[in-house]
Protein backbone atom coordinates (compact mmCIF):
# COMPACT_ATOMS: atom_id res chain seq x y z
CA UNK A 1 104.98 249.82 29.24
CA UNK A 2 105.82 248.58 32.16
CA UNK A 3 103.90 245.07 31.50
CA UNK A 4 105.50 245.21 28.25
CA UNK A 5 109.13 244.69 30.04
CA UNK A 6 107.69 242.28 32.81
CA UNK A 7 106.44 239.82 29.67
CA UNK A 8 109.87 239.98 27.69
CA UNK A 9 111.48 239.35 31.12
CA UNK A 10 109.42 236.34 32.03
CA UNK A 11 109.79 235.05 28.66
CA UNK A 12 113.87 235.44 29.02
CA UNK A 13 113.91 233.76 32.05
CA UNK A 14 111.92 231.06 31.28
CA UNK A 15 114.27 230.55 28.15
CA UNK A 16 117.42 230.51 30.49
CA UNK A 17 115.33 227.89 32.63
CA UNK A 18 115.13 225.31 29.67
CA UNK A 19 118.19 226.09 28.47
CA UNK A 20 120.06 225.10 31.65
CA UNK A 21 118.12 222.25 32.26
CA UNK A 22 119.29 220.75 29.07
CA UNK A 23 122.66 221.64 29.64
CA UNK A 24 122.75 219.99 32.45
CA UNK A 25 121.62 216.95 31.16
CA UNK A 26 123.86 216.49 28.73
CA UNK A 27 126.97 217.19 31.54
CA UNK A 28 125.47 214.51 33.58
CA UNK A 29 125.33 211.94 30.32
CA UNK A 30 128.95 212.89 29.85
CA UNK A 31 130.50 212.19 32.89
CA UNK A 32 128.87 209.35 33.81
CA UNK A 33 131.01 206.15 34.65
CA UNK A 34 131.76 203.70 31.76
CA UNK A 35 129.96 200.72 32.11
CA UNK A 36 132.43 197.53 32.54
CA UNK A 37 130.91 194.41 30.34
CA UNK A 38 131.32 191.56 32.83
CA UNK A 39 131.84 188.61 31.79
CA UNK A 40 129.43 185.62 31.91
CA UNK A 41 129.18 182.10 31.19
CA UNK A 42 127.26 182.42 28.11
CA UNK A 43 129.26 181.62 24.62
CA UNK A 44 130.74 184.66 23.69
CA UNK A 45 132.75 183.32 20.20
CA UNK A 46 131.02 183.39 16.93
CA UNK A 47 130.79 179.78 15.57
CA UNK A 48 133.98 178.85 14.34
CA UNK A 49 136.22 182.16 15.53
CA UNK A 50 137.92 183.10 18.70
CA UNK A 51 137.53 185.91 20.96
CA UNK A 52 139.24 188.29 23.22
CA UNK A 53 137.70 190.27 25.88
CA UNK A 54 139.48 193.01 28.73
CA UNK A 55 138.35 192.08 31.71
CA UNK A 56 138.42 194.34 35.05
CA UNK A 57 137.84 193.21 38.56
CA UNK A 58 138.97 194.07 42.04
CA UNK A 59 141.17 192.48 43.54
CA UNK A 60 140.50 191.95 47.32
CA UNK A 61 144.39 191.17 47.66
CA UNK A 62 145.60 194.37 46.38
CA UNK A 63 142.20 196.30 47.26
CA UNK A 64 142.08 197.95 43.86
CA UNK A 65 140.51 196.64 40.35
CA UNK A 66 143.18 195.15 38.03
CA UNK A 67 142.85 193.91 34.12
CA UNK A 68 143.08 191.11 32.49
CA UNK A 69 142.73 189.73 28.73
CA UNK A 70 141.19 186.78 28.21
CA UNK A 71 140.95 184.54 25.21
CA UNK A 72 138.44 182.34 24.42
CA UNK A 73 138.76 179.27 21.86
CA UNK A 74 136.68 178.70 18.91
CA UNK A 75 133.34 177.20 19.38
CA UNK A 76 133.75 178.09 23.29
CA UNK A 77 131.02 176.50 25.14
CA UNK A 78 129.59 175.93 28.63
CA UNK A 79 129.16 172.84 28.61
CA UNK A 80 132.51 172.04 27.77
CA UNK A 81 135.07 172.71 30.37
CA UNK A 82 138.56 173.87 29.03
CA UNK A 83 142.27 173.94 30.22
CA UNK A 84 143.78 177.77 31.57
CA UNK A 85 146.67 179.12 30.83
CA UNK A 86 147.86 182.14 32.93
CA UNK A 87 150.75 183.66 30.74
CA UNK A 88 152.09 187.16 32.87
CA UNK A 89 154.02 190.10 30.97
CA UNK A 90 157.78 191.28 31.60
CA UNK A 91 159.22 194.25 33.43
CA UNK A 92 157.50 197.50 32.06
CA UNK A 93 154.71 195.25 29.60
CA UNK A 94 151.22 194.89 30.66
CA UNK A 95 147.92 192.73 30.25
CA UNK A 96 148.53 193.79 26.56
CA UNK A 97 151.99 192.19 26.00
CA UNK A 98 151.14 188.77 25.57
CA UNK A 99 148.02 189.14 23.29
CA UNK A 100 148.45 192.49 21.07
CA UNK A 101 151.53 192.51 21.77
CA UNK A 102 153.36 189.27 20.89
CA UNK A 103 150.07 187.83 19.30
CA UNK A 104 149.59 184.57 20.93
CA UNK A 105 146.32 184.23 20.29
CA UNK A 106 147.11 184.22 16.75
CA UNK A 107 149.46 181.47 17.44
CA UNK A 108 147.09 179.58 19.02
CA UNK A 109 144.27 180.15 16.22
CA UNK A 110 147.00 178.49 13.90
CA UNK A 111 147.76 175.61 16.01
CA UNK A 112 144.02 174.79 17.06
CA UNK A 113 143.21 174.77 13.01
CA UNK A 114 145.77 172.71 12.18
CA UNK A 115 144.79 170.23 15.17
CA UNK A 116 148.17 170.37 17.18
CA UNK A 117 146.90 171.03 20.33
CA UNK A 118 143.91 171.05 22.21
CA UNK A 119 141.39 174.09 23.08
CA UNK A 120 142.56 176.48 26.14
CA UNK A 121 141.40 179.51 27.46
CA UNK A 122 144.33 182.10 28.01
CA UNK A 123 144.62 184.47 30.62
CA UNK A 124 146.90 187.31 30.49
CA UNK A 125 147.06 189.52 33.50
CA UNK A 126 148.31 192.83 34.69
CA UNK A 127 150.92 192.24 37.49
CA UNK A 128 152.77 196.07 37.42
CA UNK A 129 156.52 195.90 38.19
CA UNK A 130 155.92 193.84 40.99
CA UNK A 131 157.80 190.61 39.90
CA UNK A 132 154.35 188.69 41.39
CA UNK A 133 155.22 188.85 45.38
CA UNK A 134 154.23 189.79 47.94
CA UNK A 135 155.75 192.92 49.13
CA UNK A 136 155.31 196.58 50.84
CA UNK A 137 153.85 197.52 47.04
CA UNK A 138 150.83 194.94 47.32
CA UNK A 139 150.04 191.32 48.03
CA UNK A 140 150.64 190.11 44.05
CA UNK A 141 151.49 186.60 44.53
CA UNK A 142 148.20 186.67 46.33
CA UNK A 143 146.24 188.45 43.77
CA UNK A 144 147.60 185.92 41.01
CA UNK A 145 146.93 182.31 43.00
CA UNK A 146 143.77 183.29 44.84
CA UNK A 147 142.12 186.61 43.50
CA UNK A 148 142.80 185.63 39.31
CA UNK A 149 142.27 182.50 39.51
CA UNK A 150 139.22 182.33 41.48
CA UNK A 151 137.86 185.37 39.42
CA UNK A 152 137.98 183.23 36.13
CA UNK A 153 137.17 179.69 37.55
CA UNK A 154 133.92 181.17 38.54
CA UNK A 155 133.06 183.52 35.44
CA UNK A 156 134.16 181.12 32.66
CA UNK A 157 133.82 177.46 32.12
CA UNK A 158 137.48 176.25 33.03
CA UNK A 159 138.94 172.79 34.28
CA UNK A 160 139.25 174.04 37.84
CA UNK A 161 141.68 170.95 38.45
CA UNK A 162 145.71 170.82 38.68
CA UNK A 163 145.81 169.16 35.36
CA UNK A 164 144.15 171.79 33.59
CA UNK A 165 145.71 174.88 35.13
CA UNK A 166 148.97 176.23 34.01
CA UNK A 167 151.20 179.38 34.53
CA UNK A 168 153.93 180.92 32.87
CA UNK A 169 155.81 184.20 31.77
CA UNK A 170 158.33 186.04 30.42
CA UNK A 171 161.12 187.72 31.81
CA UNK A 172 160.04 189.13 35.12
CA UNK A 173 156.84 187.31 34.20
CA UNK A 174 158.73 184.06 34.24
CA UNK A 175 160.39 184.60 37.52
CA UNK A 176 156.75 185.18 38.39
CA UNK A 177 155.54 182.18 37.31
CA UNK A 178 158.36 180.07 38.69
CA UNK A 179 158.07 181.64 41.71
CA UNK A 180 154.42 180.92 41.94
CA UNK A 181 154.09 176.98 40.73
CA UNK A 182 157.06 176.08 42.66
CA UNK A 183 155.36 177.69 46.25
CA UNK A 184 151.60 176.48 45.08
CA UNK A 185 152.66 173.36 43.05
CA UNK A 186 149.14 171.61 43.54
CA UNK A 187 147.95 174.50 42.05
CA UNK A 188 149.13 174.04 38.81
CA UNK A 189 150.26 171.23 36.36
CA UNK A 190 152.71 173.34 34.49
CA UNK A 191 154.73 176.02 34.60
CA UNK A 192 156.85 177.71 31.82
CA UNK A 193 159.94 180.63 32.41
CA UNK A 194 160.33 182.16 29.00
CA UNK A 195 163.53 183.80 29.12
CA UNK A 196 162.81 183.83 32.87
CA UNK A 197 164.69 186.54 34.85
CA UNK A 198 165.98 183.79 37.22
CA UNK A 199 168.93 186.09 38.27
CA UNK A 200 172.51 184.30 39.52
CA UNK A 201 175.51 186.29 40.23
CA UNK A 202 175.36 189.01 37.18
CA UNK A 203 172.65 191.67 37.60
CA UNK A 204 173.24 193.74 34.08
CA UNK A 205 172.61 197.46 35.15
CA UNK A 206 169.45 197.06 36.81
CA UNK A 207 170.17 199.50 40.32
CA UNK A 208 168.93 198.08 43.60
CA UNK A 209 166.66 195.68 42.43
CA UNK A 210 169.06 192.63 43.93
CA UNK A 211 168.03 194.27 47.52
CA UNK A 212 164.18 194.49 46.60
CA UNK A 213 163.44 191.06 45.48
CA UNK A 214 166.03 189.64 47.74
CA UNK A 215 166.69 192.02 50.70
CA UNK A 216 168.31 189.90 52.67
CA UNK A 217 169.45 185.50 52.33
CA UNK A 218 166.61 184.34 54.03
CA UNK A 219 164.15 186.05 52.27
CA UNK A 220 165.98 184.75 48.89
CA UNK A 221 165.09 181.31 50.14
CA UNK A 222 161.67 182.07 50.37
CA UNK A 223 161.14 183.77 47.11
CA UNK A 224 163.99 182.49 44.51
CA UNK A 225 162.97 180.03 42.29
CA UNK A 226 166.06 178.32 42.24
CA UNK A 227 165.96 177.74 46.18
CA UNK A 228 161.75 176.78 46.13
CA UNK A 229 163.03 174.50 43.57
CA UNK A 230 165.57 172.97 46.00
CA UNK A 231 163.37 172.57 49.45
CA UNK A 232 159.56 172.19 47.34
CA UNK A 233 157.98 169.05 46.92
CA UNK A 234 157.23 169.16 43.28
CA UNK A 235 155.93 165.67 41.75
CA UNK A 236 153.86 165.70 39.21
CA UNK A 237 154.76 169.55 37.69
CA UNK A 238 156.12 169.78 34.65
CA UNK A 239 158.18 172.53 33.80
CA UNK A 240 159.80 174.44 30.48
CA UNK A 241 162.90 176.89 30.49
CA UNK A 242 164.26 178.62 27.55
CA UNK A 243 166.87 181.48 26.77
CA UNK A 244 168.20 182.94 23.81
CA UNK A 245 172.12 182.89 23.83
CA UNK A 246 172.60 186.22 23.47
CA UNK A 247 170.10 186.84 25.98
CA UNK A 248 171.43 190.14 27.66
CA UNK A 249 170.65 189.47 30.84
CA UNK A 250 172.55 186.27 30.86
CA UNK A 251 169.10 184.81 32.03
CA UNK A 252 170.11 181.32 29.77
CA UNK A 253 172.23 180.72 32.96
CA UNK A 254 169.93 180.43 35.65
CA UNK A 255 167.53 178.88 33.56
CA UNK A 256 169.99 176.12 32.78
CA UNK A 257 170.80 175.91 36.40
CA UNK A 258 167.36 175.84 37.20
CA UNK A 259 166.68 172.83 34.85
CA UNK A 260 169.88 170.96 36.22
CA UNK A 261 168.57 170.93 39.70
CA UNK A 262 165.01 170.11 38.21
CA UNK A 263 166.23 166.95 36.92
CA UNK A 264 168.45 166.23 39.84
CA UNK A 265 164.97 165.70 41.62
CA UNK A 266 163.65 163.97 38.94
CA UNK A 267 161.73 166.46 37.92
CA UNK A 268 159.77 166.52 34.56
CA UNK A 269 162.00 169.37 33.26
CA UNK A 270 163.21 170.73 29.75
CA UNK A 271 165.59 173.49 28.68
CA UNK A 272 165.89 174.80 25.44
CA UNK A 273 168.78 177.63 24.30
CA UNK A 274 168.32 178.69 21.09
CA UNK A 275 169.85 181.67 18.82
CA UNK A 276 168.36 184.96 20.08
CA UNK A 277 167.91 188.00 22.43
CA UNK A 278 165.80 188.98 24.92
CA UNK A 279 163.04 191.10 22.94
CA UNK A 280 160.12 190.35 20.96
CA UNK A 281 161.42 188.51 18.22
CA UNK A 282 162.92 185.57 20.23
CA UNK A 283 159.63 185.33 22.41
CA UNK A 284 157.36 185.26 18.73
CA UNK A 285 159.84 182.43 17.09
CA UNK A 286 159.29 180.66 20.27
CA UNK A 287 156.04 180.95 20.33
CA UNK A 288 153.96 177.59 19.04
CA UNK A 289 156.93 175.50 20.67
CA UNK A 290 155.70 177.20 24.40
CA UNK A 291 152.02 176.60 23.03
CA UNK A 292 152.80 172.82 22.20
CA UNK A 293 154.28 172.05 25.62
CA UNK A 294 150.95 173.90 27.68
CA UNK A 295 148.22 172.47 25.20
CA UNK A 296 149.75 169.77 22.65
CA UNK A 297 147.85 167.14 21.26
């Protein structure tokens, strides 16, 4: 009887045995890391379509991995090397806004069929709420000149030149982009402020972010676009402002006095101020005239 009992117990426990083995398999298959698809310089478009990809990488400037999207022209190709634009996201958006969001790449499908302006890769970023300085919350402006740009010169096939690198944004993203062509102006050949949250004497309801981003006037002078604009040496940039007029934010007035002062120093500067608001719907109408000015034929 007794090896009766010690049979049906070995043959339970070896049951158990398997049975936890395989359980534990599948846990470790489950919470395995994702894998992130770098990118490489191989074509990655099918023949005659465009392509987006997320990207992730770490930033050594903010010492954490950040996202980008990236889009890729039609027919992209090593051998050829093609123009960048960065274009960064407003207050509260993301790597997302410019792309899904607001559907540039679309845009850009259109005008590239219909032969209005030239193949460009576009980069679209993650920057958080961080206006693209550098501040107590991370190194950003740092991240964006050095850490982005080196990242995609060096995984894609890009015109690593001033003339084929431009920047620009909207809202906060503008500001961001001003900020960062007028303090690294061989850097880049163009620069556009979409709406850009260039902020003058009316802050809207917006708390204490006047002390934040300008905490005190000699820090102003080293971040505002308005006064980099005043003390940089910027030959050879060309620069684009817009604002809808009913813009909440009254942004259309530091944009226009952001242009005047442009031009004052002969400056390659142009302002437009058309009917709108500061949402989506102004930024889409806009959106093959910003196109035409970074890539047209």
């Amino acid at each position: 009887m007794k090896s009766r009992y010690m049979v049906v117990a070995c043959f339970l426990l070896l049951v158990a045995l398997v049975t936890g083995c395989a359980s534990g398999s599948k846990t470790t298959a489950t919470t395995s890391k994702p894998t992130i698809n770098e990118p490489t310089q191989q074509p990655v478009s099918t023949p005659g379509s465009s392509s987006v990809q997320k990207i992730s990488f770490n930033s050594e400037s903010l010492g954490k991995d950040m996202k980008f999207n990236i889009y890729l022209p039609p027919n992209y190709e090593v051998k050829n090397k093609y123009p960048v634009l960065y274009i960064i996201h407003g207050y509260g958006g993301n790597e997302d806004s410019w792309i899904q969001g607001l559907g540039i790449d679309k845009s850009a499908d259109k005008l590239l069929s219909e032969g209005k302006i030239k193949p460009l890769i576009i980069v679209s970023p993650e920057i958080d709420n961080s206006y693209g300085f550098n501040s107590a919350l991370g190194k950003y402006n740092d991240y964006i000149v050095k850490d982005l740009v080196q990242y995609v010169d060096s995984h894609f096939s890009t015109d690593a030149t001033r003339g084929g690198r431009y920047i620009g944004g909207l809202s906060m993203g503008g500001w961001a982009a001003l900020h960062s062509a007028f303090q690294y102006p061989e850097l880049y050949s163009k620069v556009g402020g979409h709406s850009p949250a260039v902020w003058m004497d009316f802050w809207a309801d917006t708390g204490g972010l006047k002390n934040w981003i300008y905490p005190s006037e000699e820090i102003r002078k080293q971040r505002d676009p308005l006064a980099l604009a005043e003390t940089q040496n910027l030959d050879g940039l060309s620069v684009y402002l817009d604002s809808g007029d009913q813009d909440g934010y009254r942004f259309y007035q530091g944009a226009e006095a952001l242009n005047q002062l442009l031009l004052s120093k002969k400056v390659n500067s142009q302002y437009h101020h058309s009917p709108g608001g500061h949402d989506g719907d102004y930024w889409k109408k806009n959106m093959e005239a910003y196109l035409l000015f970074y890539s047209g034929t």
